[in-house]
C-alpha atoms as a PDB file:
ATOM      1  CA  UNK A   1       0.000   0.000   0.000  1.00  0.00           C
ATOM      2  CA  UNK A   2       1.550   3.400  -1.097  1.00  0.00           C
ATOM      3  CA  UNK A   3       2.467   6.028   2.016  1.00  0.00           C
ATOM      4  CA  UNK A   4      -0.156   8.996   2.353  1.00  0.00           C
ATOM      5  CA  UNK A   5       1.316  11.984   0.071  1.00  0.00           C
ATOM      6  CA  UNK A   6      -0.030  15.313   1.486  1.00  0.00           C
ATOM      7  CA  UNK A   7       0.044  18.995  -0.327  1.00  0.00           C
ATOM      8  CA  UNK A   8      -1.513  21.887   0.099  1.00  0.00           C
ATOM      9  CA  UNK A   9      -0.611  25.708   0.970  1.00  0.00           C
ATOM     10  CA  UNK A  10      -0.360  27.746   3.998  1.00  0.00           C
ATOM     11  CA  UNK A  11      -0.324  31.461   4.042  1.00  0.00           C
ATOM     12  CA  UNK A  12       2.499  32.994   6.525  1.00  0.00           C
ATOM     13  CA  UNK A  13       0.627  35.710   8.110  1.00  0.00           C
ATOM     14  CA  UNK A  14       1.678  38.010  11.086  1.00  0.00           C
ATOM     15  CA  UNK A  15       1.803  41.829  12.352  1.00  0.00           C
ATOM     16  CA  UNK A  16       4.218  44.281  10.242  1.00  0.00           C
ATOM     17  CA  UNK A  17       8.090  43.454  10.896  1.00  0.00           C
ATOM     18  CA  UNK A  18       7.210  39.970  12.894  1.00  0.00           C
ATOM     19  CA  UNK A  19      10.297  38.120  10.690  1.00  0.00           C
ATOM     20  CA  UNK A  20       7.608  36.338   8.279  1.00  0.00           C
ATOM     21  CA  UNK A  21      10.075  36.611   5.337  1.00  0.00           C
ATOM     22  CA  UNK A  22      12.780  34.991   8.029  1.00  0.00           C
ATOM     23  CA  UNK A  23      10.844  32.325   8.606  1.00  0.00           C
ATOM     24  CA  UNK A  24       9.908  31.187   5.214  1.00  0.00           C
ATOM     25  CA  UNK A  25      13.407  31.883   4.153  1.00  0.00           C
ATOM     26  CA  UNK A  26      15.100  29.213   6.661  1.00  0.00           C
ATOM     27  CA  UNK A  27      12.167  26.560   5.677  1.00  0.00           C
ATOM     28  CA  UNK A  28      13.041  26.824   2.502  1.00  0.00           C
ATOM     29  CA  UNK A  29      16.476  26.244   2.645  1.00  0.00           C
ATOM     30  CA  UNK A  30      17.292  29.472  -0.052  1.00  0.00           C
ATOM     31  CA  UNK A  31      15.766  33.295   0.141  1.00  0.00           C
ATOM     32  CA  UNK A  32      13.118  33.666  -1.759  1.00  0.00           C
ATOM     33  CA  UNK A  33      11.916  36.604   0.446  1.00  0.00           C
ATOM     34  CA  UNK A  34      13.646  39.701   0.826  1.00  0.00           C
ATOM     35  CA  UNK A  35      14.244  40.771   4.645  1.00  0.00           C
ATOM     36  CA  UNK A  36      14.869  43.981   6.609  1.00  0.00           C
ATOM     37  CA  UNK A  37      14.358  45.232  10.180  1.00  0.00           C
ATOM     38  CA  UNK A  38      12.177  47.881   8.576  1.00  0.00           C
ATOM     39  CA  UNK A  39       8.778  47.043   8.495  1.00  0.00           C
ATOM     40  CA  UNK A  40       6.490  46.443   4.993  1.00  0.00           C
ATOM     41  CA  UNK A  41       9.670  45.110   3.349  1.00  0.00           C
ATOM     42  CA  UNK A  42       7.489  42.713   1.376  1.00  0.00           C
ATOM     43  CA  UNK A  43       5.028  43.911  -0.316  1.00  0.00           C
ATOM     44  CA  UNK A  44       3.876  40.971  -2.681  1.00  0.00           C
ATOM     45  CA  UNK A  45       2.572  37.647  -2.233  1.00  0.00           C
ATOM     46  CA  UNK A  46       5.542  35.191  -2.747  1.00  0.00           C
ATOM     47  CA  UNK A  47       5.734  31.346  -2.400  1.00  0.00           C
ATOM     48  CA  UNK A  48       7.739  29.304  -0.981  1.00  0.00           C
ATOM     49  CA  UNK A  49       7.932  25.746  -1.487  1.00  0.00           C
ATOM     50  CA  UNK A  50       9.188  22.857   0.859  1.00  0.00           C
ATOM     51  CA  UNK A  51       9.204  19.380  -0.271  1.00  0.00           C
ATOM     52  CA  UNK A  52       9.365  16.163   1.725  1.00  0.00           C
ATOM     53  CA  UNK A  53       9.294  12.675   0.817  1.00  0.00           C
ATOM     54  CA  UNK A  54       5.632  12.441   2.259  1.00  0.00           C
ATOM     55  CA  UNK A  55       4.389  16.327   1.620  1.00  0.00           C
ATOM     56  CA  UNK A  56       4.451  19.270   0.045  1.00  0.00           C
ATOM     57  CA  UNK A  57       4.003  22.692   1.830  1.00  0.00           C
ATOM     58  CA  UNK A  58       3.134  25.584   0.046  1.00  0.00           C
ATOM     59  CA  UNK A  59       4.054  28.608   1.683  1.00  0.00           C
ATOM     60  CA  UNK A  60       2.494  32.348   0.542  1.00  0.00           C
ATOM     61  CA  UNK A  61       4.552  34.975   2.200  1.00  0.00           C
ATOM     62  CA  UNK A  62       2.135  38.147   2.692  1.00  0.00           C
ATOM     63  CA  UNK A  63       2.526  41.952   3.368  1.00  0.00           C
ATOM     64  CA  UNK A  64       1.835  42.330   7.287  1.00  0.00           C
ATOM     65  CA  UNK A  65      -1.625  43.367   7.973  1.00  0.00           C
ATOM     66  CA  UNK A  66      -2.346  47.038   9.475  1.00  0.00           C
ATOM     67  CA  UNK A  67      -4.800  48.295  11.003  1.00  0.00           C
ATOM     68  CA  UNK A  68      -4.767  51.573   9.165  1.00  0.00           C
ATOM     69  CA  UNK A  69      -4.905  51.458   5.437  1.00  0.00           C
ATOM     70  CA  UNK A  70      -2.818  54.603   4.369  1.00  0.00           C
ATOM     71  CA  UNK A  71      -1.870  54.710   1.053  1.00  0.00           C
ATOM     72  CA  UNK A  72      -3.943  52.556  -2.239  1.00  0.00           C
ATOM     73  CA  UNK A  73      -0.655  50.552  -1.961  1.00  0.00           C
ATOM     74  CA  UNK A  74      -1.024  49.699   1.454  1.00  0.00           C
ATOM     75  CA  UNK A  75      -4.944  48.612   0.773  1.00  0.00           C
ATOM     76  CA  UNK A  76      -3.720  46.536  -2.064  1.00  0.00           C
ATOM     77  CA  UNK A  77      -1.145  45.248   0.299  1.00  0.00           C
ATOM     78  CA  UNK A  78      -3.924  44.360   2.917  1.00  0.00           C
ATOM     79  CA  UNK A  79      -6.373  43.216   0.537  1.00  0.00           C
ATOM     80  CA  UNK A  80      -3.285  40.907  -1.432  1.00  0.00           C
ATOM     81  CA  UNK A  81      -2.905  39.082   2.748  1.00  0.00           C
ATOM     82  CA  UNK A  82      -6.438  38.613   3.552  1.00  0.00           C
ATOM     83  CA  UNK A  83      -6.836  36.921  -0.243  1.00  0.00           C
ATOM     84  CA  UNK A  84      -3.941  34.725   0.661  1.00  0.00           C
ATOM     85  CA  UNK A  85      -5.718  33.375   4.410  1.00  0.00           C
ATOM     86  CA  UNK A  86      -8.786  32.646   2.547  1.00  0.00           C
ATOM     87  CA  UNK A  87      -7.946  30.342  -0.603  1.00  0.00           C
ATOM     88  CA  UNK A  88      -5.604  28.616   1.495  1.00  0.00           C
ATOM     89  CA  UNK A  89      -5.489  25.010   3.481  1.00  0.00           C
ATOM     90  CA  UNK A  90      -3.510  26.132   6.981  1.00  0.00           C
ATOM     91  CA  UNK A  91      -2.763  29.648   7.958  1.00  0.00           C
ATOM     92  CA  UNK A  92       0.788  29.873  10.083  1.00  0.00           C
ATOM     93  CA  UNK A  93       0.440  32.887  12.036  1.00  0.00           C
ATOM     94  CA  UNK A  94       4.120  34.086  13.636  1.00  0.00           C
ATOM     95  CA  UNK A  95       4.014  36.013  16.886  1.00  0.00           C
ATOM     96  CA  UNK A  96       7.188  36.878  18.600  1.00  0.00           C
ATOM     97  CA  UNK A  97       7.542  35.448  21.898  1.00  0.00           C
ATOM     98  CA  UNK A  98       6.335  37.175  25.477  1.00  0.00           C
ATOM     99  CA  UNK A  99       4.651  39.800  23.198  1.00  0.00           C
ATOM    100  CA  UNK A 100       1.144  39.180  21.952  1.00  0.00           C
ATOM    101  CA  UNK A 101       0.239  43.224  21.116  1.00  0.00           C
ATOM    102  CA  UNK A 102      -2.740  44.984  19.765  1.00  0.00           C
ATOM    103  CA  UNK A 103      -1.209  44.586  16.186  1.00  0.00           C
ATOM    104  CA  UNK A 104      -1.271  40.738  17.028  1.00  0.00           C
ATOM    105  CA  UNK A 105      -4.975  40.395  18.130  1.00  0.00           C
ATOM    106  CA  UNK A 106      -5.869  42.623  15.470  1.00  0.00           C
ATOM    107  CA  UNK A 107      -4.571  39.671  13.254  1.00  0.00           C
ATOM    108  CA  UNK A 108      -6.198  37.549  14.927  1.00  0.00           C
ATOM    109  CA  UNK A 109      -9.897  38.663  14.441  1.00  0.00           C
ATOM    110  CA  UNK A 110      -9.076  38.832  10.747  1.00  0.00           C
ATOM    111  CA  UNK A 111      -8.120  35.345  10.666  1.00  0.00           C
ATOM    112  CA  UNK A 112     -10.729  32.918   8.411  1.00  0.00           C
ATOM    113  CA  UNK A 113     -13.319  30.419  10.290  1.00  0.00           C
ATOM    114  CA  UNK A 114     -12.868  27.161   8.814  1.00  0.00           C
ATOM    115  CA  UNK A 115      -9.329  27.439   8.109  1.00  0.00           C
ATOM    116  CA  UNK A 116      -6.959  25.412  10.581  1.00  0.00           C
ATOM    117  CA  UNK A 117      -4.544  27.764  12.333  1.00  0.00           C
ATOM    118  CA  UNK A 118      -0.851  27.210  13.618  1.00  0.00           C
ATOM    119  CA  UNK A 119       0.510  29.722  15.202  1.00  0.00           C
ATOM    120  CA  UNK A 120       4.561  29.751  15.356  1.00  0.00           C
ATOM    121  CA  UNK A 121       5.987  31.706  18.430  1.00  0.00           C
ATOM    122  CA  UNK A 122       9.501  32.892  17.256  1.00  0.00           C
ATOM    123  CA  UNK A 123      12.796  34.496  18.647  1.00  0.00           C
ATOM    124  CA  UNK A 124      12.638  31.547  21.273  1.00  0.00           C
ATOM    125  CA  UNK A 125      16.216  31.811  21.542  1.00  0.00           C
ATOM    126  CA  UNK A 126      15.809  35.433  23.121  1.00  0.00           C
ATOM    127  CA  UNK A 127      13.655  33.428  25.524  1.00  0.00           C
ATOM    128  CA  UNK A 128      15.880  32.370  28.763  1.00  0.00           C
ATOM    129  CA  UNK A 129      14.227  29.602  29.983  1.00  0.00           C
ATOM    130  CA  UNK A 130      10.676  27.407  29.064  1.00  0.00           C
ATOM    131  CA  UNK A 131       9.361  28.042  32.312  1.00  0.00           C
ATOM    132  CA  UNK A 132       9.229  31.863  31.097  1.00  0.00           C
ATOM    133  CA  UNK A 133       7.474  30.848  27.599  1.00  0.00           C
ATOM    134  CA  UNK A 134       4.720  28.382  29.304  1.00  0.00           C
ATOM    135  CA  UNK A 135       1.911  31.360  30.626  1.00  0.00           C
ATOM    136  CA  UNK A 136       2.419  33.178  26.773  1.00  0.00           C
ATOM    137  CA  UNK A 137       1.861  29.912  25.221  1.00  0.00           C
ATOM    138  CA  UNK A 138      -1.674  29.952  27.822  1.00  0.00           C
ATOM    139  CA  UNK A 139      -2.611  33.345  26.838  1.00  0.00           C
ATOM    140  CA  UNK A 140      -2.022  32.373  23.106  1.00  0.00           C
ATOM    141  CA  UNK A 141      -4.227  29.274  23.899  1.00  0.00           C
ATOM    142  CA  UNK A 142      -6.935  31.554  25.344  1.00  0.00           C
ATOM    143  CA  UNK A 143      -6.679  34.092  22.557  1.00  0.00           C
ATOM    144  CA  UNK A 144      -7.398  32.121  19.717  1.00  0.00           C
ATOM    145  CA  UNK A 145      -8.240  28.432  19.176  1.00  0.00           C
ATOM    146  CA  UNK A 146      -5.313  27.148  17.596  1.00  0.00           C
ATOM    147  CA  UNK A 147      -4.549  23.765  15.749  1.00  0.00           C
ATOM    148  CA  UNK A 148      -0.506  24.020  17.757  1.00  0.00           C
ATOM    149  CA  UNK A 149       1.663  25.880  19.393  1.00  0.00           C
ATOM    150  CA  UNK A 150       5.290  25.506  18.302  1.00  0.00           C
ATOM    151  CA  UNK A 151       8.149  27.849  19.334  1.00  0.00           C
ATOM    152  CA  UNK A 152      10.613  28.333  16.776  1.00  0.00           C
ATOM    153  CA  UNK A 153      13.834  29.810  15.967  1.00  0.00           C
ATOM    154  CA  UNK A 154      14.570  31.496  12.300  1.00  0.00           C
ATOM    155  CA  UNK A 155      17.239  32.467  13.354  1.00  0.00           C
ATOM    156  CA  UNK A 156      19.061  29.107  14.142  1.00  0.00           C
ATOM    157  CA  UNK A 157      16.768  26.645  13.048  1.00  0.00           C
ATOM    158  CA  UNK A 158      15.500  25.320  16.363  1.00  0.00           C
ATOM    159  CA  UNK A 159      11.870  23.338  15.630  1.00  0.00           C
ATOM    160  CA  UNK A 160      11.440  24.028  12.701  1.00  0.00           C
ATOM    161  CA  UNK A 161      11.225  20.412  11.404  1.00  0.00           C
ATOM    162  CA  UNK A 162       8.512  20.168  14.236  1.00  0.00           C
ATOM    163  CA  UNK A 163       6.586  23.062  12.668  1.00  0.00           C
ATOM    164  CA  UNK A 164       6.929  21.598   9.101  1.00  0.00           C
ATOM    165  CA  UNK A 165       5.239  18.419  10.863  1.00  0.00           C
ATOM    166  CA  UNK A 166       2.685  20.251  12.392  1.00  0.00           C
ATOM    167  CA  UNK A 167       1.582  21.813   9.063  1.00  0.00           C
ATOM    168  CA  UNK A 168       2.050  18.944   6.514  1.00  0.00           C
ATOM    169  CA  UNK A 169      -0.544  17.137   9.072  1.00  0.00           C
ATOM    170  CA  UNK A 170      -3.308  19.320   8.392  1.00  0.00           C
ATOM    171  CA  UNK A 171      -2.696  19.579   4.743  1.00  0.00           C
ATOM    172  CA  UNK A 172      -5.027  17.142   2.786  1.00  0.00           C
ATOM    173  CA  UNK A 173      -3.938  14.325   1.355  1.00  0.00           C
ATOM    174  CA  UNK A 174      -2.779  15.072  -2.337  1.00  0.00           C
ATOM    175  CA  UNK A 175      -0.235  14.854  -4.888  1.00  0.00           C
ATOM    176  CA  UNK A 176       2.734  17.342  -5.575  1.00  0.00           C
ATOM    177  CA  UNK A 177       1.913  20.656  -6.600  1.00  0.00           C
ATOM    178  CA  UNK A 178       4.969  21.859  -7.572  1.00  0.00           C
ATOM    179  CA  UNK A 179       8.340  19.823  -9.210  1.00  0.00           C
ATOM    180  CA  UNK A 180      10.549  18.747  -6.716  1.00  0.00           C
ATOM    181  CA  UNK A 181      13.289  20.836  -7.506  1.00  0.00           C
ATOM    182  CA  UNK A 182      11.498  24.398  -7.525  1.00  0.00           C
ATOM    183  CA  UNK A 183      11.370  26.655  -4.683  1.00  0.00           C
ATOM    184  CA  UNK A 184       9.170  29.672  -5.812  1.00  0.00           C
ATOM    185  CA  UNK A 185       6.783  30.396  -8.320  1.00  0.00           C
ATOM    186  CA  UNK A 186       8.446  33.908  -8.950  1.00  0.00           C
ATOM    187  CA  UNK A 187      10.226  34.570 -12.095  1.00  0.00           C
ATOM    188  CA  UNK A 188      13.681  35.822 -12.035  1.00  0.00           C
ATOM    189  CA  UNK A 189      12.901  39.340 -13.064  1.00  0.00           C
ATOM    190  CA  UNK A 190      10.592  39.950  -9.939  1.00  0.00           C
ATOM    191  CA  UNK A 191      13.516  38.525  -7.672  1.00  0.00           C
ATOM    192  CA  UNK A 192      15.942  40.544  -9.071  1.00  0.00           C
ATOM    193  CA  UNK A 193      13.599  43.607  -8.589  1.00  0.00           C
ATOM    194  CA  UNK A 194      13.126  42.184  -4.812  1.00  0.00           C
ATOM    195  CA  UNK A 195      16.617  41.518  -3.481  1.00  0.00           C
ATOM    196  CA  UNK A 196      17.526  45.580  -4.899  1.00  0.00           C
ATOM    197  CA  UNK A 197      14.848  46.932  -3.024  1.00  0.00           C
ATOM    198  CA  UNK A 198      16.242  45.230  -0.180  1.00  0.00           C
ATOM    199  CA  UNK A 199      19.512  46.440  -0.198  1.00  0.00           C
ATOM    200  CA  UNK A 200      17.849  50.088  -0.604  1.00  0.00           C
ATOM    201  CA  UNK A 201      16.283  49.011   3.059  1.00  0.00           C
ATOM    202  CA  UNK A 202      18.971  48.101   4.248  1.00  0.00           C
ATOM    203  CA  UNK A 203      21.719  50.022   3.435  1.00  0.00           C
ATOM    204  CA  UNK A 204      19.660  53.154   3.559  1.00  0.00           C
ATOM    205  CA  UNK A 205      18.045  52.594   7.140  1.00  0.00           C
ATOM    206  CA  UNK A 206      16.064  55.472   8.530  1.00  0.00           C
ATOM    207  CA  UNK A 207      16.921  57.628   5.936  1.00  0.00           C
ATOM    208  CA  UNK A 208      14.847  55.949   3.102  1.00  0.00           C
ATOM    209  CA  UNK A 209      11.506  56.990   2.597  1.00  0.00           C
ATOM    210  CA  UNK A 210       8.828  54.292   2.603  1.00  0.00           C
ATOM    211  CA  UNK A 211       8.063  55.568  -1.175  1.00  0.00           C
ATOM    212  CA  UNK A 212      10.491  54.007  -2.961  1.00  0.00           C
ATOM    213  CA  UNK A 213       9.887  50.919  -5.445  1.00  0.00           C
ATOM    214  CA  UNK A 214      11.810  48.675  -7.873  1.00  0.00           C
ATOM    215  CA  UNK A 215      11.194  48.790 -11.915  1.00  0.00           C
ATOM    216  CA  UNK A 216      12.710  46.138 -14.163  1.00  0.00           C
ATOM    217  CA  UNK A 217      12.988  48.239 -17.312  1.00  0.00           C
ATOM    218  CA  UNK A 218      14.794  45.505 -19.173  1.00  0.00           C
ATOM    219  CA  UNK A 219      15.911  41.690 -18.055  1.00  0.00           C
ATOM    220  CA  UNK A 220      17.793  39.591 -20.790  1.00  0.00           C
ATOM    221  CA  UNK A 221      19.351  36.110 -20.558  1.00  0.00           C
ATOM    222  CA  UNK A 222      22.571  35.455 -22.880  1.00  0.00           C
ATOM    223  CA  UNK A 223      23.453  31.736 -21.753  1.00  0.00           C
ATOM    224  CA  UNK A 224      24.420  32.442 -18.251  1.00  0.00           C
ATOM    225  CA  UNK A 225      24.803  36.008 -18.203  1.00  0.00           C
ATOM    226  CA  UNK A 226      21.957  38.246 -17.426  1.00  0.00           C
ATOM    227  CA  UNK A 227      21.838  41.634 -18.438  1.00  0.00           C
ATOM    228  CA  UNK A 228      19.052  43.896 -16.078  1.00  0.00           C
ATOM    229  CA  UNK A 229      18.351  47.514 -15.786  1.00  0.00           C
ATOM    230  CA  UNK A 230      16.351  48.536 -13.097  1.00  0.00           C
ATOM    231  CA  UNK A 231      14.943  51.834 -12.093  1.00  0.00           C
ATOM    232  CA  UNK A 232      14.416  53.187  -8.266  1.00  0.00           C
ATOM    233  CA  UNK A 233      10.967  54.872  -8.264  1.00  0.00           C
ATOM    234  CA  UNK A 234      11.097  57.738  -5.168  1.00  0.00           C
ATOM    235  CA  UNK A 235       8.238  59.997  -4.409  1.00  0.00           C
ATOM    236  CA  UNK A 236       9.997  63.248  -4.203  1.00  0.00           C
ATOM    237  CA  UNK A 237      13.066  65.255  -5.439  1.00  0.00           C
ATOM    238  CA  UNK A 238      14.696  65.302  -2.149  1.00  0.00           C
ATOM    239  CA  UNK A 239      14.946  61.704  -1.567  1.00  0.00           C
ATOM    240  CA  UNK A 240      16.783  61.160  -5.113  1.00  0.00           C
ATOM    241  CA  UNK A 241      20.093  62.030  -3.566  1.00  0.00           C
ATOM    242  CA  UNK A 242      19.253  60.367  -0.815  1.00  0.00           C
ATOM    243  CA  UNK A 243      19.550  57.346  -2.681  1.00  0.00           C
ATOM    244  CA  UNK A 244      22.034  58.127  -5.163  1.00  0.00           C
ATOM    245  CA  UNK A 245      24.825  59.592  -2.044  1.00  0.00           C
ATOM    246  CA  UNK A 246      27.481  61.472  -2.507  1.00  0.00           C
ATOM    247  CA  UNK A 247      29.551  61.287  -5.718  1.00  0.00           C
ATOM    248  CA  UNK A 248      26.829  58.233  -6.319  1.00  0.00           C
ATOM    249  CA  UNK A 249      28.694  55.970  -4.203  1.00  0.00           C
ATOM    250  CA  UNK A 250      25.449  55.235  -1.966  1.00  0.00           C
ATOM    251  CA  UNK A 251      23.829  54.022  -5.793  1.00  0.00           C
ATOM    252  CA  UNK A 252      26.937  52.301  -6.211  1.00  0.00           C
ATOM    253  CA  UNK A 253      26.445  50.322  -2.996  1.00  0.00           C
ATOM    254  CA  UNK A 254      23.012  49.457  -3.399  1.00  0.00           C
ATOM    255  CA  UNK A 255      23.312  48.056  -7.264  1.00  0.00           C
ATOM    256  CA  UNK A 256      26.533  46.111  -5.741  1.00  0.00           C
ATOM    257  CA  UNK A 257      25.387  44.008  -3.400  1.00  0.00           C
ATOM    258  CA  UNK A 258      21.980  42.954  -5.213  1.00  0.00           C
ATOM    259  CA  UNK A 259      24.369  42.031  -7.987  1.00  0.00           C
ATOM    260  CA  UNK A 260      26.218  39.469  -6.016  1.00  0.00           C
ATOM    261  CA  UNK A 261      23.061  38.333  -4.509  1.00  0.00           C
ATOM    262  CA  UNK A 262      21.665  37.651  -7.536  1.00  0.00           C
ATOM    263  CA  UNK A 263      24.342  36.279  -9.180  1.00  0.00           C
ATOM    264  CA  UNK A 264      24.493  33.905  -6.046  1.00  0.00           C
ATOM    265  CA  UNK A 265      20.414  32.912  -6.889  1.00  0.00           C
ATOM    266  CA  UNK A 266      20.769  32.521 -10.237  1.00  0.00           C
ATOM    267  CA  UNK A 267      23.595  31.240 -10.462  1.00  0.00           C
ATOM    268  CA  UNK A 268      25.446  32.991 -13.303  1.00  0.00           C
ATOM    269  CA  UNK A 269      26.960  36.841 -13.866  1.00  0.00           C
ATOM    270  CA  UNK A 270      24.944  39.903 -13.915  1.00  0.00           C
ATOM    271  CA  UNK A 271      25.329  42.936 -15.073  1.00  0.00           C
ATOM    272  CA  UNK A 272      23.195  45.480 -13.435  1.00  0.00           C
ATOM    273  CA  UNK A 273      22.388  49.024 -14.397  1.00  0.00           C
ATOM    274  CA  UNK A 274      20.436  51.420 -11.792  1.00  0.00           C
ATOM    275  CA  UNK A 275      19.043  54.787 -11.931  1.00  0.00           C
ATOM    276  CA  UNK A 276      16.887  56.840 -10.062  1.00  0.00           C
ATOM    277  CA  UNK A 277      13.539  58.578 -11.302  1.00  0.00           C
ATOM    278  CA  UNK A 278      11.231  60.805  -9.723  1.00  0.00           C
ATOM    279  CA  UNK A 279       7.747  59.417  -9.895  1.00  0.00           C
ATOM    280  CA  UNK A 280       5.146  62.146  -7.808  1.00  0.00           C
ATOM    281  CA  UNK A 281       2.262  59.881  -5.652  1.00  0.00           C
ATOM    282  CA  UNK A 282       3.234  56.277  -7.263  1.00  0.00           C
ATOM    283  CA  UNK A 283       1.904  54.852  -4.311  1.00  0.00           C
ATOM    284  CA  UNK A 284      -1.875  56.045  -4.759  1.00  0.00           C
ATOM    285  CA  UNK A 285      -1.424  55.505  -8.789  1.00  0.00           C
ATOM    286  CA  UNK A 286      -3.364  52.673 -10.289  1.00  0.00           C
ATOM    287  CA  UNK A 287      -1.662  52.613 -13.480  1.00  0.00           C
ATOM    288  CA  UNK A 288       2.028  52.374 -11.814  1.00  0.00           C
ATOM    289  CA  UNK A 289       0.717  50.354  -9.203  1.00  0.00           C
ATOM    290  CA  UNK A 290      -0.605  47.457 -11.541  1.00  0.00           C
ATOM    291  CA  UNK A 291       3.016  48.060 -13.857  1.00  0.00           C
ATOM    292  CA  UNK A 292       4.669  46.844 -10.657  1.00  0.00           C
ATOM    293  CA  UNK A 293       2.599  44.184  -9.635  1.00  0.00           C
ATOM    294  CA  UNK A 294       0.315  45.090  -7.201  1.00  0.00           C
ATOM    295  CA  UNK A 295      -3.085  44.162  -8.627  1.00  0.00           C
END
């Protein structure tokens, strides 16, 4: 008698800057998710895809759900996470241990009924001893009724086969969706577009405005070289130098390291053009909205 293949998919959901795109990252094995301590670094729905001998988990990777809407992008960002918890098998809510906060329980009462919940309680390694974690994991209990509790590192790995268990039990029982050997449904273009935003969170810190985006302008493939030119969309005229730095070595920084990263991902040389363009109100435009992928 064959062994019981399960499949399915599990949206990652969580507050704003919980380490969602951590998470997924160290289940996967390879980043697929761009990361920051800023919050809203991701923006877009991404998958990530785990396969076992006996399952296949699905993950979505969503924008972190707030309370106040803002901006059109930051509805379309809302709207893009509460699609994801509804078309999906298991929802994986993180929650950062010893601090369940109003942004928390706000996710909470937006989660679907029907829809088995798991919630992962992370940064146990900041936690000093179980005894400390035991009452949180009774207040999570009380808060919500969820399928498990696990406590999990991202950052070194600790449980996270037991919260890959946890999940692939209350998948249904199905075939692959995915080939073995793929880890995302995201084409190359939108990761190259993803890992040089991140490096204009990271390397700019505090002093980049939340209105900047990533346009692929042009992405060709010559055997194993790839050839991309990508422009930084900023709201304003002031935060253009901002970006580009003085004598455009900030620019120069920022277009570096996504190179390497991508050529690390895809395996092969890049060479990467960046410039910077004012774009007035991009984030409440429909039009360049849509053109970067948030439908």
């Amino acid at each position: 008698m064959a062994a019981m293949h399960r499949a399915g998919t599990i949206a990652i959901v969580g507050r704003p800057n919980v380490g969602k795109s951590t998470l997924l990252n160290r289940l996967v094995g390879q980043k697929v998710s761009i990361t920051s301590r800023r919050p809203q670094t991701t923006r877009h729905r991404v998958l990530g895809i785990v396969t076992r001998p006996d399952a296949q988990l699905v993950f979505v990777d969503t924008p972190g759900l707030q309370a106040h809407h803002g901006s059109e992008l930051n509805r379309r960002m809302n709207r893009a996470a509460a699609q994801a918890m509804a078309e999906v098998d298991v929802v994986l809510v993180l929650i950062e241990a010893l601090h369940l906060g109003k942004q928390d329980r706000h996710v909470l009462q937006l989660l679907p009924a029907g829809v088995p919940a798991v919630a992962a309680i992370s940064k146990i390694d900041l936690v000093k001893t179980r005894d400390a974690l035991l009452p949180f994991l009774a207040s999570l209990s009380a808060a919500f009724p969820f399928a498990g509790l696990v406590p999990v590192s991202a950052k070194t790995g600790r449980q996270t086969d037991e919260l890959l268990d946890a999940l692939a039990a209350l998948l249904p029982e199905a075939p692959p969706l995915y080939g073995a050997d793929e880890i995302t449904d995201r084409s190359e273009r939108f990761l190259a577009a993803e890992l040089l935003r991140e490096k204009l969170f990271r390397l700019l810190g505090e002093e980049l405005p939340y209105a900047a985006a990533v346009e692929i302008e042009r992405f060709e493939v010559d055997g194993r070289l790839r050839r991309i030119a990508a422009t930084v969309l900023v709201d304003r005229p002031g935060h253009k130098p901002i970006v580009i730095g003085k004598g455009g070595e900030k620019l120069k920084a920022i277009a570096t390291q996504a190179r390497t990263d991508m050529e690390k991902l895809f395996g092969g040389k890049v060479f990467l053009e960046v410039w910077v363009k004012v774009k007035k109100g991009w984030m409440d435009d429909p039009a360049v909205l849509a053109r970067l992928g948030y439908d």
